[in-house]
PDB file of N, CA and C in Angstrom:
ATOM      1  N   UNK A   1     -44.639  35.755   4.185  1.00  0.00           N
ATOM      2  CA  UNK A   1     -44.767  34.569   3.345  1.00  0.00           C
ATOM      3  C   UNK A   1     -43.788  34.615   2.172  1.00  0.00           C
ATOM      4  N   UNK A   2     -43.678  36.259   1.416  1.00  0.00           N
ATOM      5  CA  UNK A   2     -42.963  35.958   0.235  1.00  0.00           C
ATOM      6  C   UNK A   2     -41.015  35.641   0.650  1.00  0.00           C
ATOM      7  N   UNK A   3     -40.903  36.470   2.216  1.00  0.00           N
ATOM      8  CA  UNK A   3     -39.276  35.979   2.229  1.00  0.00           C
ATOM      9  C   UNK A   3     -39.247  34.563   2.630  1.00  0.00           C
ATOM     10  N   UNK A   4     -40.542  34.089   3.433  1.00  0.00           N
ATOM     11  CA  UNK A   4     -40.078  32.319   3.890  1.00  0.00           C
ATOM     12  C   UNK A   4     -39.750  31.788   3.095  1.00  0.00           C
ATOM     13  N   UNK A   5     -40.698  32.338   1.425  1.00  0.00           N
ATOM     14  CA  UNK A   5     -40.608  30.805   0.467  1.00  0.00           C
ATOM     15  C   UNK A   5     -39.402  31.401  -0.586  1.00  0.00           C
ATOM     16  N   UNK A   6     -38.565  32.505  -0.581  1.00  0.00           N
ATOM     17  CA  UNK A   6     -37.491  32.578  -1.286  1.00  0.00           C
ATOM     18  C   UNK A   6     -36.746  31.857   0.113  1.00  0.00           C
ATOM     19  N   UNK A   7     -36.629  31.729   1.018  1.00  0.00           N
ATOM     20  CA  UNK A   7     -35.485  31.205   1.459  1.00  0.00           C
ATOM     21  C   UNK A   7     -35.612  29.588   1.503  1.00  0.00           C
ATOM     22  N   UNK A   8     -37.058  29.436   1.146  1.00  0.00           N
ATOM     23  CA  UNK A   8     -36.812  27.862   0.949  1.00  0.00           C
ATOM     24  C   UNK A   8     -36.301  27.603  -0.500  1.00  0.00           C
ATOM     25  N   UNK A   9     -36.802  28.634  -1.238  1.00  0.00           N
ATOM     26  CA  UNK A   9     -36.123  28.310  -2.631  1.00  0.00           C
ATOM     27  C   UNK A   9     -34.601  27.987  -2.400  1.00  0.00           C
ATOM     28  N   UNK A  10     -33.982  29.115  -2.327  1.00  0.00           N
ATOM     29  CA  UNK A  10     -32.768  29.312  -1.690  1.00  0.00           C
ATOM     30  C   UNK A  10     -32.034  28.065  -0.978  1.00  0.00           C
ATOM     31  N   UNK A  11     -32.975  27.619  -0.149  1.00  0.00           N
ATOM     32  CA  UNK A  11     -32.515  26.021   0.320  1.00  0.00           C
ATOM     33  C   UNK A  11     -32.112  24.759  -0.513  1.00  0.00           C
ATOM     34  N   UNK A  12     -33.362  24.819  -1.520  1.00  0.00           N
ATOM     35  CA  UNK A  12     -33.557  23.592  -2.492  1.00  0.00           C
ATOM     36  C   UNK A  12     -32.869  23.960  -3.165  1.00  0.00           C
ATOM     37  N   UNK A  13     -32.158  25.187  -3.816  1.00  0.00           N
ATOM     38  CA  UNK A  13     -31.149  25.371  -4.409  1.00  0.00           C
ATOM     39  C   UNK A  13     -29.572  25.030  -4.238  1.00  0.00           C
ATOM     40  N   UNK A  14     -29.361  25.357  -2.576  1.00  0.00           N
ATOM     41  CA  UNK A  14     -28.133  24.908  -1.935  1.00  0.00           C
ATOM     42  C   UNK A  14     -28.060  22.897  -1.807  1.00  0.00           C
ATOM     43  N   UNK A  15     -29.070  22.609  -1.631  1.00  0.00           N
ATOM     44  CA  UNK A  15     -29.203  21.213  -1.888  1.00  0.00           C
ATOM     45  C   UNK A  15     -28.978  20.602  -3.295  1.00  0.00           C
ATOM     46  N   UNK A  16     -29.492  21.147  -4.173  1.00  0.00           N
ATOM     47  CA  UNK A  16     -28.819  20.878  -5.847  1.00  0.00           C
ATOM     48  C   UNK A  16     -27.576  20.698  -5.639  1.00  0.00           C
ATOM     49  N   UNK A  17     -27.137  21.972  -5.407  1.00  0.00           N
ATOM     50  CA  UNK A  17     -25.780  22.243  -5.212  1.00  0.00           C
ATOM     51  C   UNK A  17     -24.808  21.047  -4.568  1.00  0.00           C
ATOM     52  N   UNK A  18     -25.040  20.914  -3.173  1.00  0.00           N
ATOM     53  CA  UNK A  18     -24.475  19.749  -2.469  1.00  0.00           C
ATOM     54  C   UNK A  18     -24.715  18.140  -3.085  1.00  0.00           C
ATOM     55  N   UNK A  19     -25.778  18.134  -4.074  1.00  0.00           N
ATOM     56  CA  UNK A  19     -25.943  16.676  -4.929  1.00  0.00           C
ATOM     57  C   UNK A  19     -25.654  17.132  -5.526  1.00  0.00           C
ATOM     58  N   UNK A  20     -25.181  17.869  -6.251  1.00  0.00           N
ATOM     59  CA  UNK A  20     -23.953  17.711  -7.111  1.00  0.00           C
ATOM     60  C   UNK A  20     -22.874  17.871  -7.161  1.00  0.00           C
ATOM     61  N   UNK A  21     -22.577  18.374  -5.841  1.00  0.00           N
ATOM     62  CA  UNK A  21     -20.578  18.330  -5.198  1.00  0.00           C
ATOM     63  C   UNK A  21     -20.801  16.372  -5.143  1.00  0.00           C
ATOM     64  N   UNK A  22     -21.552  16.247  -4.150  1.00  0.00           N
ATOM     65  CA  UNK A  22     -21.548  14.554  -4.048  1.00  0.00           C
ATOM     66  C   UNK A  22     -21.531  13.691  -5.225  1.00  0.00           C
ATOM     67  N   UNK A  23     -22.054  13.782  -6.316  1.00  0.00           N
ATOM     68  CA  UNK A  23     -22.713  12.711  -7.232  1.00  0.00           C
ATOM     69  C   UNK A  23     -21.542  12.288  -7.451  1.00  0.00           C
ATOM     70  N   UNK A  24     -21.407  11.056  -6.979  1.00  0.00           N
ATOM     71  CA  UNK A  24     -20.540  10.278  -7.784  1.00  0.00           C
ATOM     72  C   UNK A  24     -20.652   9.784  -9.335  1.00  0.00           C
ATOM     73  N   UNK A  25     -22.131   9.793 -10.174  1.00  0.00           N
ATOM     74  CA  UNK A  25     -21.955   9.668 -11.517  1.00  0.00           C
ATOM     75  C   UNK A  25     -21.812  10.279 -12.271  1.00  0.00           C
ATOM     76  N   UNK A  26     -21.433  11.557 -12.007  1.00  0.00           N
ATOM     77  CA  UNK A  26     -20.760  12.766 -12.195  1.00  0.00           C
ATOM     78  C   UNK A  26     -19.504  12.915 -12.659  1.00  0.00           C
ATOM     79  N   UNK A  27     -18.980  13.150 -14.409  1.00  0.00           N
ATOM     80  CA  UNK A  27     -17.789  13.627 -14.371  1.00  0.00           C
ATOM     81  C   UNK A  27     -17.666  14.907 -13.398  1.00  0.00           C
ATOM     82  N   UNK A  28     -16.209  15.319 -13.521  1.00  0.00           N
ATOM     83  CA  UNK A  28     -15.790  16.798 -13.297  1.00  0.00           C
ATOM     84  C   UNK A  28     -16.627  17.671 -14.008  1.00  0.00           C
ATOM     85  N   UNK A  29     -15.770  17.206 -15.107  1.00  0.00           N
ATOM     86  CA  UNK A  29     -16.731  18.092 -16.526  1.00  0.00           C
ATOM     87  C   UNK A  29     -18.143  18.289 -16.229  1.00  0.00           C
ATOM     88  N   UNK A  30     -18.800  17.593 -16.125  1.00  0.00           N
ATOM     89  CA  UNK A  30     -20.618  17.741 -16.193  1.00  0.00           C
ATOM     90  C   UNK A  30     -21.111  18.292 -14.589  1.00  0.00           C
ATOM     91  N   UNK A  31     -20.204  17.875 -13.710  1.00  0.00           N
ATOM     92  CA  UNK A  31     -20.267  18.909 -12.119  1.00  0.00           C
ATOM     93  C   UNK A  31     -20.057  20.247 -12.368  1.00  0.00           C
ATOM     94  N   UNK A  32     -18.677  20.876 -12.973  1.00  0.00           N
ATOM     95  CA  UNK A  32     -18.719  22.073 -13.103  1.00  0.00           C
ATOM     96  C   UNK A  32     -19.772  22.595 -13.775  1.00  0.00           C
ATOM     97  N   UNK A  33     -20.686  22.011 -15.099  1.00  0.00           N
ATOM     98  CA  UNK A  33     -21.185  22.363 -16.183  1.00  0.00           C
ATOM     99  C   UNK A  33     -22.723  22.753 -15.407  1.00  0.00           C
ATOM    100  N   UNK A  34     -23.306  21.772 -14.692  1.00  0.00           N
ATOM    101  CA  UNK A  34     -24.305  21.803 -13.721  1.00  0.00           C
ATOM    102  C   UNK A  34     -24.125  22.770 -12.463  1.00  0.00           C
ATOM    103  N   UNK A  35     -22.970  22.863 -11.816  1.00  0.00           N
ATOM    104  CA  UNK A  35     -22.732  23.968 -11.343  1.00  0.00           C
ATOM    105  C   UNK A  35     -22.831  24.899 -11.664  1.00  0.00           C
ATOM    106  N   UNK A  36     -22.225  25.681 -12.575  1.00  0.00           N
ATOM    107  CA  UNK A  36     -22.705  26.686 -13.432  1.00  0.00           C
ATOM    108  C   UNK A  36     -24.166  26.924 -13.542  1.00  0.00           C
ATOM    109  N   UNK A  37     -24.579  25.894 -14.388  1.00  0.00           N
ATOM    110  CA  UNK A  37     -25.695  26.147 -14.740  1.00  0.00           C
ATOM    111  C   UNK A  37     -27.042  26.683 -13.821  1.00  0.00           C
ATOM    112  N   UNK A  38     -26.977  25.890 -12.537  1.00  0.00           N
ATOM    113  CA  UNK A  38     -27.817  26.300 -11.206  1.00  0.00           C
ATOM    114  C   UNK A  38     -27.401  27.417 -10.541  1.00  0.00           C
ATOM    115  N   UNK A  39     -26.560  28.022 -10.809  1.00  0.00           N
ATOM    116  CA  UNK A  39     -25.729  29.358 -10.586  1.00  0.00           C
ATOM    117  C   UNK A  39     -26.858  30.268 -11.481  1.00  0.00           C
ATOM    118  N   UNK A  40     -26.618  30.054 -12.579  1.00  0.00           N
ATOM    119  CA  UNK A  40     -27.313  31.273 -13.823  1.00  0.00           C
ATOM    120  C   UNK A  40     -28.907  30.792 -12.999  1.00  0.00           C
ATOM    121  N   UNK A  41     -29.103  29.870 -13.022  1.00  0.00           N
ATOM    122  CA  UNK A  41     -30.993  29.506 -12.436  1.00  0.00           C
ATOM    123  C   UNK A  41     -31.462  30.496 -10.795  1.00  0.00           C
ATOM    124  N   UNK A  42     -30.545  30.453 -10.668  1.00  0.00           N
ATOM    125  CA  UNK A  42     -30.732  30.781  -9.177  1.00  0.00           C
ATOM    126  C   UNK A  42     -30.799  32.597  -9.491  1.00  0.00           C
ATOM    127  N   UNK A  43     -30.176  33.305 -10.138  1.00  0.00           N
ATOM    128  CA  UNK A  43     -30.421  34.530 -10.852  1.00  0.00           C
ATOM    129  C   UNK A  43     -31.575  34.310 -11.473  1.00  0.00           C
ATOM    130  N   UNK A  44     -32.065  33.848 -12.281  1.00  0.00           N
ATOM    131  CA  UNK A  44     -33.537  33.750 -13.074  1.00  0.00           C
ATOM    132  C   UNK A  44     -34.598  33.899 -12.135  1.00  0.00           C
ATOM    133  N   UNK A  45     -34.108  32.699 -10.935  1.00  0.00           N
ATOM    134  CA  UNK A  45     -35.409  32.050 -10.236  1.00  0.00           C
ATOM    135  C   UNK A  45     -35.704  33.251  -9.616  1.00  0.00           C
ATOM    136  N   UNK A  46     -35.091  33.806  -9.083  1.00  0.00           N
ATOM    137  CA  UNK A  46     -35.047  35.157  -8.083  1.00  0.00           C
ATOM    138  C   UNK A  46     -35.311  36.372  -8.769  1.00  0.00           C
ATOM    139  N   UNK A  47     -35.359  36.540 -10.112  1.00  0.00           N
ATOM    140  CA  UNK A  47     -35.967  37.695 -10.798  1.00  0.00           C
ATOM    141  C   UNK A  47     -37.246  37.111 -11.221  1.00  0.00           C
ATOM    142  N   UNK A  48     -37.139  36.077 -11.703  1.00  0.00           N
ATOM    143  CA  UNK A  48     -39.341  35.336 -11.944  1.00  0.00           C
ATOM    144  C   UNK A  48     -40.127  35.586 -10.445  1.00  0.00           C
ATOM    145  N   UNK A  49     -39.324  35.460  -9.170  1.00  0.00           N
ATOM    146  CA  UNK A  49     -40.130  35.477  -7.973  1.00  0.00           C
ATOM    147  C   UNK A  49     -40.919  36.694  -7.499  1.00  0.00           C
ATOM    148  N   UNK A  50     -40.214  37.327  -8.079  1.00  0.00           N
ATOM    149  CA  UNK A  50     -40.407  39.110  -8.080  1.00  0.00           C
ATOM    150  C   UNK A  50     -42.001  39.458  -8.190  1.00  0.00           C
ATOM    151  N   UNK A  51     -42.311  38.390  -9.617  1.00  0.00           N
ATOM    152  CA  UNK A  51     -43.563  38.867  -9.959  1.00  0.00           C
ATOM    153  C   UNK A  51     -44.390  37.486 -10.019  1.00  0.00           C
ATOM    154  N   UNK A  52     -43.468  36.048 -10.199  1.00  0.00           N
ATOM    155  CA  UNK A  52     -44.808  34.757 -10.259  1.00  0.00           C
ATOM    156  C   UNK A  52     -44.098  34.020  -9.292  1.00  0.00           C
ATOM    157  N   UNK A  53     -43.957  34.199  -8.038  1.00  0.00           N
ATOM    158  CA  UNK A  53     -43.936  33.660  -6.727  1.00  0.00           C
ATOM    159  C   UNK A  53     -44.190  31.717  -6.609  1.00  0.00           C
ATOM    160  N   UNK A  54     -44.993  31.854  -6.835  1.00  0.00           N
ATOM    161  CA  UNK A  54     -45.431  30.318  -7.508  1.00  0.00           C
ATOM    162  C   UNK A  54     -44.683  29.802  -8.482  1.00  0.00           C
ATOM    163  N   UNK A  55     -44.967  30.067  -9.280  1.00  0.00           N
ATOM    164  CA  UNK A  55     -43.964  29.367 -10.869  1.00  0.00           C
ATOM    165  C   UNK A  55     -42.674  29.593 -10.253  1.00  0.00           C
ATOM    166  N   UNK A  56     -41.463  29.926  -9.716  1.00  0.00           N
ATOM    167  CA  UNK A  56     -40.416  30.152  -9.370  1.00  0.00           C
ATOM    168  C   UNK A  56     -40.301  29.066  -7.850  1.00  0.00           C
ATOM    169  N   UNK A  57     -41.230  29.171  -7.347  1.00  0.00           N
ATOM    170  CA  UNK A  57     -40.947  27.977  -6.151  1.00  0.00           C
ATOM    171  C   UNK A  57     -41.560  26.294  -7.168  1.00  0.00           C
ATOM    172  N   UNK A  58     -42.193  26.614  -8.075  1.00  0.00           N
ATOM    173  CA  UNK A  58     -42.715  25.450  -8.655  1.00  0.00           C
ATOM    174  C   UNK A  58     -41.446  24.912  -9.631  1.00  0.00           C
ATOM    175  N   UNK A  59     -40.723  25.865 -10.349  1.00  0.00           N
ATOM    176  CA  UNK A  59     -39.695  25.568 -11.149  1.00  0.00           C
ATOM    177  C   UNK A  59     -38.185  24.663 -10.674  1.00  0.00           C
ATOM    178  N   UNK A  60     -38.261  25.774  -8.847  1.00  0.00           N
ATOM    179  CA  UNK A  60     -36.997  24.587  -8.154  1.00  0.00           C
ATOM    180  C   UNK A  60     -37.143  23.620  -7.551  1.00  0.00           C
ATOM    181  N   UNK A  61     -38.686  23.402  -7.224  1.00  0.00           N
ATOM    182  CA  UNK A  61     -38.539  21.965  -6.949  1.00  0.00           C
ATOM    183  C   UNK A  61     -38.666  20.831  -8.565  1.00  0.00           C
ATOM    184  N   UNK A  62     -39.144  21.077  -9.205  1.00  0.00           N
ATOM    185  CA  UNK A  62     -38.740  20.455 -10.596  1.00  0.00           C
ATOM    186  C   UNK A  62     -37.591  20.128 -10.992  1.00  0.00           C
ATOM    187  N   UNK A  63     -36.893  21.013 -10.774  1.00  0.00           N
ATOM    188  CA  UNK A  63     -35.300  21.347 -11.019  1.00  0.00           C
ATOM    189  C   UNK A  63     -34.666  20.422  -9.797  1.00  0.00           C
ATOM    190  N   UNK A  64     -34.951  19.962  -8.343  1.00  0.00           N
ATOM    191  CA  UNK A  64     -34.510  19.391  -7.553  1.00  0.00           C
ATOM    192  C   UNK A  64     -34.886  17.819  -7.629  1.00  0.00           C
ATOM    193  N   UNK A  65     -36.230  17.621  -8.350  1.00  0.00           N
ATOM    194  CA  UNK A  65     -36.759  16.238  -8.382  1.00  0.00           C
ATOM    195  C   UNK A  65     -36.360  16.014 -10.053  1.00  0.00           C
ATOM    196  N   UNK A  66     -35.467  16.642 -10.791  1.00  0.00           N
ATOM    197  CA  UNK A  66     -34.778  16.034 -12.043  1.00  0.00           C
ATOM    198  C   UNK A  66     -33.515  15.541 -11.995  1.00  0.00           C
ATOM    199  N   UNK A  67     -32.821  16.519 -11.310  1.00  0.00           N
ATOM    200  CA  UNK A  67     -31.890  16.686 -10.227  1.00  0.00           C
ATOM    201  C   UNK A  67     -31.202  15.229  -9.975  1.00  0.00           C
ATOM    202  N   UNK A  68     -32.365  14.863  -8.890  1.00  0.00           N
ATOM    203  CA  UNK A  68     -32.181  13.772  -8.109  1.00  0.00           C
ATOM    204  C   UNK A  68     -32.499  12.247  -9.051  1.00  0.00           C
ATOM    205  N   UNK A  69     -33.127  12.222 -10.190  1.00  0.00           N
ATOM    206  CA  UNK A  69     -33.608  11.334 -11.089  1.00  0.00           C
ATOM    207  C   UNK A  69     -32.304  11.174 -11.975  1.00  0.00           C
ATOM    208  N   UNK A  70     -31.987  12.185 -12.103  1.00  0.00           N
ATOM    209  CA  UNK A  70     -30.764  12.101 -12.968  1.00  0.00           C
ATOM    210  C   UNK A  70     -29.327  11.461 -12.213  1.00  0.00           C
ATOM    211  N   UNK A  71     -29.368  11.489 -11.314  1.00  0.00           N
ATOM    212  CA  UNK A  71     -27.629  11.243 -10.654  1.00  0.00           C
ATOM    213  C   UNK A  71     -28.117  10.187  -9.923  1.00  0.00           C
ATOM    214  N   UNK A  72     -29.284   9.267 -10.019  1.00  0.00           N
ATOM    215  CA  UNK A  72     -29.691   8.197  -8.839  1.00  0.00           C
ATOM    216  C   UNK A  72     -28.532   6.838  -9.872  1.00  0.00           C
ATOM    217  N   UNK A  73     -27.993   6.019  -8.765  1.00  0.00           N
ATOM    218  CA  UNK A  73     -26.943   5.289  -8.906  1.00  0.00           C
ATOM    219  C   UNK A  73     -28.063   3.984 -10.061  1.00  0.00           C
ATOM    220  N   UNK A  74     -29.203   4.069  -9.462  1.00  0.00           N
ATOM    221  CA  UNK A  74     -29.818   3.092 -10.356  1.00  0.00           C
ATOM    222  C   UNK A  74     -31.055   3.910 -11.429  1.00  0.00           C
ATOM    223  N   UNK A  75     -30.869   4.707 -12.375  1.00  0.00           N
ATOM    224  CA  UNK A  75     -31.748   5.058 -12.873  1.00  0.00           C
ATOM    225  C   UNK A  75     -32.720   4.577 -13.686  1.00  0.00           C
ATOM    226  N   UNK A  76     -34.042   5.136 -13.650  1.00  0.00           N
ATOM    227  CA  UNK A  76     -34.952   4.726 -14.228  1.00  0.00           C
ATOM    228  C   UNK A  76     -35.319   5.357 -15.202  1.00  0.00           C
ATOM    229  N   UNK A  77     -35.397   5.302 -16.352  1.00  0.00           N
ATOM    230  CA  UNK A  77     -34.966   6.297 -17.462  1.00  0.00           C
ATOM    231  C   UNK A  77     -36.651   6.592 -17.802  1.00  0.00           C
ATOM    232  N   UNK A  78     -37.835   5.692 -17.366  1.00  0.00           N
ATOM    233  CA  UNK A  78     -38.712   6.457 -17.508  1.00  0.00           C
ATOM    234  C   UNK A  78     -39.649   7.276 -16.677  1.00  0.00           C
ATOM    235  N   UNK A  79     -38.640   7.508 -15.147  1.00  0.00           N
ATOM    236  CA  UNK A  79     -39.042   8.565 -14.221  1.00  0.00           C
ATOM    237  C   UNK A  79     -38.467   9.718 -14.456  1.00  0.00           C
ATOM    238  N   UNK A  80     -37.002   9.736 -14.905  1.00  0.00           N
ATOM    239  CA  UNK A  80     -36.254  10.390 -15.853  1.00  0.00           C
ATOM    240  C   UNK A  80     -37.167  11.638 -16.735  1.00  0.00           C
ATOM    241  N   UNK A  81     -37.402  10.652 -17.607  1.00  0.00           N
ATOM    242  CA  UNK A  81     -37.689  11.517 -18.476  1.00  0.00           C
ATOM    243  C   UNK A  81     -39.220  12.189 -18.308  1.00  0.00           C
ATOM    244  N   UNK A  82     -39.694  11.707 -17.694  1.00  0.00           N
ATOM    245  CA  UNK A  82     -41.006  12.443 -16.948  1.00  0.00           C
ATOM    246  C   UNK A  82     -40.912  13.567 -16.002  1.00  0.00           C
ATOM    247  N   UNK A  83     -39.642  13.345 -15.383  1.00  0.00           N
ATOM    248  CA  UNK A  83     -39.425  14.965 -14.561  1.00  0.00           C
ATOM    249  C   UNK A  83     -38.842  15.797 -15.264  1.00  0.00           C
ATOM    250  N   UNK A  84     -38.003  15.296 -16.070  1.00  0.00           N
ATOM    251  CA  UNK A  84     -37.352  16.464 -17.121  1.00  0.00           C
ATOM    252  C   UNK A  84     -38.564  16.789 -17.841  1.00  0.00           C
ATOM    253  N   UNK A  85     -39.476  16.421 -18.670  1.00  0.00           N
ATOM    254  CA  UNK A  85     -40.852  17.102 -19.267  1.00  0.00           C
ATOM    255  C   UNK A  85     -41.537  17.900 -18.343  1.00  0.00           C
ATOM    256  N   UNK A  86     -41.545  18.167 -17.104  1.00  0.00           N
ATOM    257  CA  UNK A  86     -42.204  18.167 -15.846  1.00  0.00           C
ATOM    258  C   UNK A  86     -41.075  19.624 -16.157  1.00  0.00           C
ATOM    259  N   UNK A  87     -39.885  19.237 -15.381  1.00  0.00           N
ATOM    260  CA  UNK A  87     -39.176  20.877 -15.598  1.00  0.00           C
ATOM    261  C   UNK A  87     -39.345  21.213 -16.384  1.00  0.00           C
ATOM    262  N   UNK A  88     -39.327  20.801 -18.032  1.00  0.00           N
ATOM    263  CA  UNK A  88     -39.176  21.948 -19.348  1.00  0.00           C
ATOM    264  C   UNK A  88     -40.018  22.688 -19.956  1.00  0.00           C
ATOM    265  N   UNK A  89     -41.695  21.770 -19.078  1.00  0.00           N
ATOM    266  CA  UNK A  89     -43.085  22.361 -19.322  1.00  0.00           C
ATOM    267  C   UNK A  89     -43.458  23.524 -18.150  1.00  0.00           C
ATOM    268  N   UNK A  90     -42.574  23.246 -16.818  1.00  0.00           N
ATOM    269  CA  UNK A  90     -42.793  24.763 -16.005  1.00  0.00           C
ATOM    270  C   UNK A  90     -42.344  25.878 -16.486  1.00  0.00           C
ATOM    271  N   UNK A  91     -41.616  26.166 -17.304  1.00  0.00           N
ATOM    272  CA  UNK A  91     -41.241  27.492 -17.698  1.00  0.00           C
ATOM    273  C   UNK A  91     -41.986  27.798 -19.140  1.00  0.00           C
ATOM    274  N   UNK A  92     -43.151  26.631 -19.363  1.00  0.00           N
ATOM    275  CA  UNK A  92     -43.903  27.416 -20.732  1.00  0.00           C
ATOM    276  C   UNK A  92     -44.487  28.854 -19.968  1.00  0.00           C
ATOM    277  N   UNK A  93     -44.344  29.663 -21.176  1.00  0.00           N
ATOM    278  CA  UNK A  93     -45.447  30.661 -21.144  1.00  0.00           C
ATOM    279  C   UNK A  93     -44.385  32.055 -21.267  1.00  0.00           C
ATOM    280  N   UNK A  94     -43.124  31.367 -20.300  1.00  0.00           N
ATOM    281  CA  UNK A  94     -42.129  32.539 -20.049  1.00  0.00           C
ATOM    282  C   UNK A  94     -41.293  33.074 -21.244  1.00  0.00           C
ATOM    283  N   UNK A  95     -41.353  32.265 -22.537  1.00  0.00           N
ATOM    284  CA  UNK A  95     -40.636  32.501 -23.624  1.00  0.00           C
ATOM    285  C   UNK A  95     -40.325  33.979 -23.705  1.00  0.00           C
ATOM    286  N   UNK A  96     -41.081  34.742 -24.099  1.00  0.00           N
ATOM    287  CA  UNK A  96     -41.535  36.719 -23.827  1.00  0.00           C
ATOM    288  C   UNK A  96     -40.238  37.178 -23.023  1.00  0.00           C
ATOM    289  N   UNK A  97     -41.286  37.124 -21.702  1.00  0.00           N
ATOM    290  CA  UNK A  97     -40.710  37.309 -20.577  1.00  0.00           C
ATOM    291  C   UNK A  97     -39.284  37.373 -19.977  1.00  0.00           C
ATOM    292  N   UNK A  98     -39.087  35.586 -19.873  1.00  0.00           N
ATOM    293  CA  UNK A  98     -37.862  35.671 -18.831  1.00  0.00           C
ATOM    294  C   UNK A  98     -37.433  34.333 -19.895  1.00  0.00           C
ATOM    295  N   UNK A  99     -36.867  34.912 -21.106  1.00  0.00           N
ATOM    296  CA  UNK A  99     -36.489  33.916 -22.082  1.00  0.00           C
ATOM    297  C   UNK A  99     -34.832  33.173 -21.340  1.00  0.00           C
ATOM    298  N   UNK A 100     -34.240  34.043 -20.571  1.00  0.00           N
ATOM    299  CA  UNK A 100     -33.191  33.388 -19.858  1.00  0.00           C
ATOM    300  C   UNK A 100     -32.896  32.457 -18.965  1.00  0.00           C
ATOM    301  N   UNK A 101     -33.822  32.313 -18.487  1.00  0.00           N
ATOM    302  CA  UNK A 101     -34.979  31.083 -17.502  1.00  0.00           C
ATOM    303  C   UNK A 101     -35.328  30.318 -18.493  1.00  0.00           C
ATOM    304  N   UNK A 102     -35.906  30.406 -19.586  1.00  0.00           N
ATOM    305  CA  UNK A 102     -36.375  29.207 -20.427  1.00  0.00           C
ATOM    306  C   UNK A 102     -34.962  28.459 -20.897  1.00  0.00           C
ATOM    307  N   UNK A 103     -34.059  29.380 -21.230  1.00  0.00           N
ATOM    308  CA  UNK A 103     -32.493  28.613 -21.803  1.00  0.00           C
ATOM    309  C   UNK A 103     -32.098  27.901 -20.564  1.00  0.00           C
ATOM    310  N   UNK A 104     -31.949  28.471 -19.709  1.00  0.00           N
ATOM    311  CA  UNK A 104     -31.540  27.594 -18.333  1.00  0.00           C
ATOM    312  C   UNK A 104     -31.818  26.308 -18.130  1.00  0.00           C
ATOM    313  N   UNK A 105     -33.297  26.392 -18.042  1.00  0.00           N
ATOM    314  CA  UNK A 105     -34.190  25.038 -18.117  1.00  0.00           C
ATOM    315  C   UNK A 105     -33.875  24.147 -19.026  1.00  0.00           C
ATOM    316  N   UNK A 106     -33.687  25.098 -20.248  1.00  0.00           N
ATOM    317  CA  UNK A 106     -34.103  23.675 -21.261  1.00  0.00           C
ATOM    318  C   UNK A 106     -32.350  23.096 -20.804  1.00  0.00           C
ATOM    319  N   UNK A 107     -31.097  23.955 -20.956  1.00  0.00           N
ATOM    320  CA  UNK A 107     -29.762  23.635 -21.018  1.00  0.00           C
ATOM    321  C   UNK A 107     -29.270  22.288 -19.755  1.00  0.00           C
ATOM    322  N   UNK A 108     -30.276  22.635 -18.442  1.00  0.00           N
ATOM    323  CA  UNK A 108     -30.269  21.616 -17.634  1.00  0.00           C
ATOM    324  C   UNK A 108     -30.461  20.735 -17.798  1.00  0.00           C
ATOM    325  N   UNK A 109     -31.834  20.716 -18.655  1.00  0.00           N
ATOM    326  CA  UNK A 109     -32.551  19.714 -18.818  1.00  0.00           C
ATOM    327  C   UNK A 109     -31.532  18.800 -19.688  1.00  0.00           C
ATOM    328  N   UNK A 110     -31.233  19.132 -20.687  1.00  0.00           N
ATOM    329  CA  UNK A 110     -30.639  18.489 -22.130  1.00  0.00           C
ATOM    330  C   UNK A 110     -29.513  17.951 -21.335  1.00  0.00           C
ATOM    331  N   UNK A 111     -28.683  18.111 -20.297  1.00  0.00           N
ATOM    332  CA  UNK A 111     -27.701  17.851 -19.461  1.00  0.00           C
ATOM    333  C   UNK A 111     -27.706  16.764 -18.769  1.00  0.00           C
ATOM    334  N   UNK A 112     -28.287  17.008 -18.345  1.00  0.00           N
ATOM    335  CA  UNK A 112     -29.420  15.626 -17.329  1.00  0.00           C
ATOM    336  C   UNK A 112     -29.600  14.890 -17.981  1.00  0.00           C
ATOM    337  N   UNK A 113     -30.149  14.836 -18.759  1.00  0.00           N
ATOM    338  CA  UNK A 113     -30.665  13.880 -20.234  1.00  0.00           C
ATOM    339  C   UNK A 113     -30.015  12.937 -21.061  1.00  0.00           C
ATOM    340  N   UNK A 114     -28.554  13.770 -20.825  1.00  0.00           N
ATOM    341  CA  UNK A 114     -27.656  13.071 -21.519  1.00  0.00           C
ATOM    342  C   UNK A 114     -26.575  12.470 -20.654  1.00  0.00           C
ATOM    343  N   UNK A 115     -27.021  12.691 -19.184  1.00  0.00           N
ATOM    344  CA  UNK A 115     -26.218  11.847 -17.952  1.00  0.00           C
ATOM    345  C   UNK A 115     -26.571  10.170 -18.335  1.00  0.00           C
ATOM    346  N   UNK A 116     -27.919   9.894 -18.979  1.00  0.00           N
ATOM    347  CA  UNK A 116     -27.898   8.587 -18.988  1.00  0.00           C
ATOM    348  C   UNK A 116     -27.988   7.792 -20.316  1.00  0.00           C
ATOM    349  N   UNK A 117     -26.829   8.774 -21.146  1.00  0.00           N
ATOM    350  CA  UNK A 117     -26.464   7.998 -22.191  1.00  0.00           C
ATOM    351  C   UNK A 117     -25.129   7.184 -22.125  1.00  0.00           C
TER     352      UNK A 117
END
């Protein structure tokens, strides 16, 4: 069970990835920047899985359904901002912990956020 659901992580991760080679509302700039950024997540996600299996499969699909809210050609800025609260509230608790995962999150988040200014 625990390698099926890292390799689905692993999946929903490579799918970020590919919506955001695609997004056309996407500068360069903010593709590479998001690139990156799901790069450093994908290290986090995979050291949180280690020990909260759950919260780490719960964090990338958050991260995939903000993702997708953020780069939709017609956005809705208050589904928007409900999945981004949705991602930035899965990593409460981890502050301690896996404070590098919390920067991740929030840095995505704030990214995303500002795709629809």
């Amino acid at each position: 069970m625990v390698k099926m659901s890292k390799v689905m992580q692993e999946d929903t991760l490579e799918k970020i990835e590919s919506r955001i080679r695609a997004s056309e509302s996407l500068s360069e700039e903010r593709r590479q920047e998001l690139l990156q950024l799901v790069a450093t997540l994908r290290v986090e996600i995979s050291d949180l899985s280690r020990t909260h299996e759950d919260d780490a499969r719960k964090i990338t699909a958050l991260a995939d359904a903000s993702l997708l809210e953020a780069t939709r050609s017609e956005q809705d800025p208050q589904s928007l901002d409900t999945s981004l609260r949705g991602f930035g509230s899965s990593v409460a608790g981890f502050e301690q912990t896996h404070p590098r995962l919390v920067q991740i999150v929030n840095s995505i988040s704030q990214t995303l956020a500002n795709l629809g200014i």
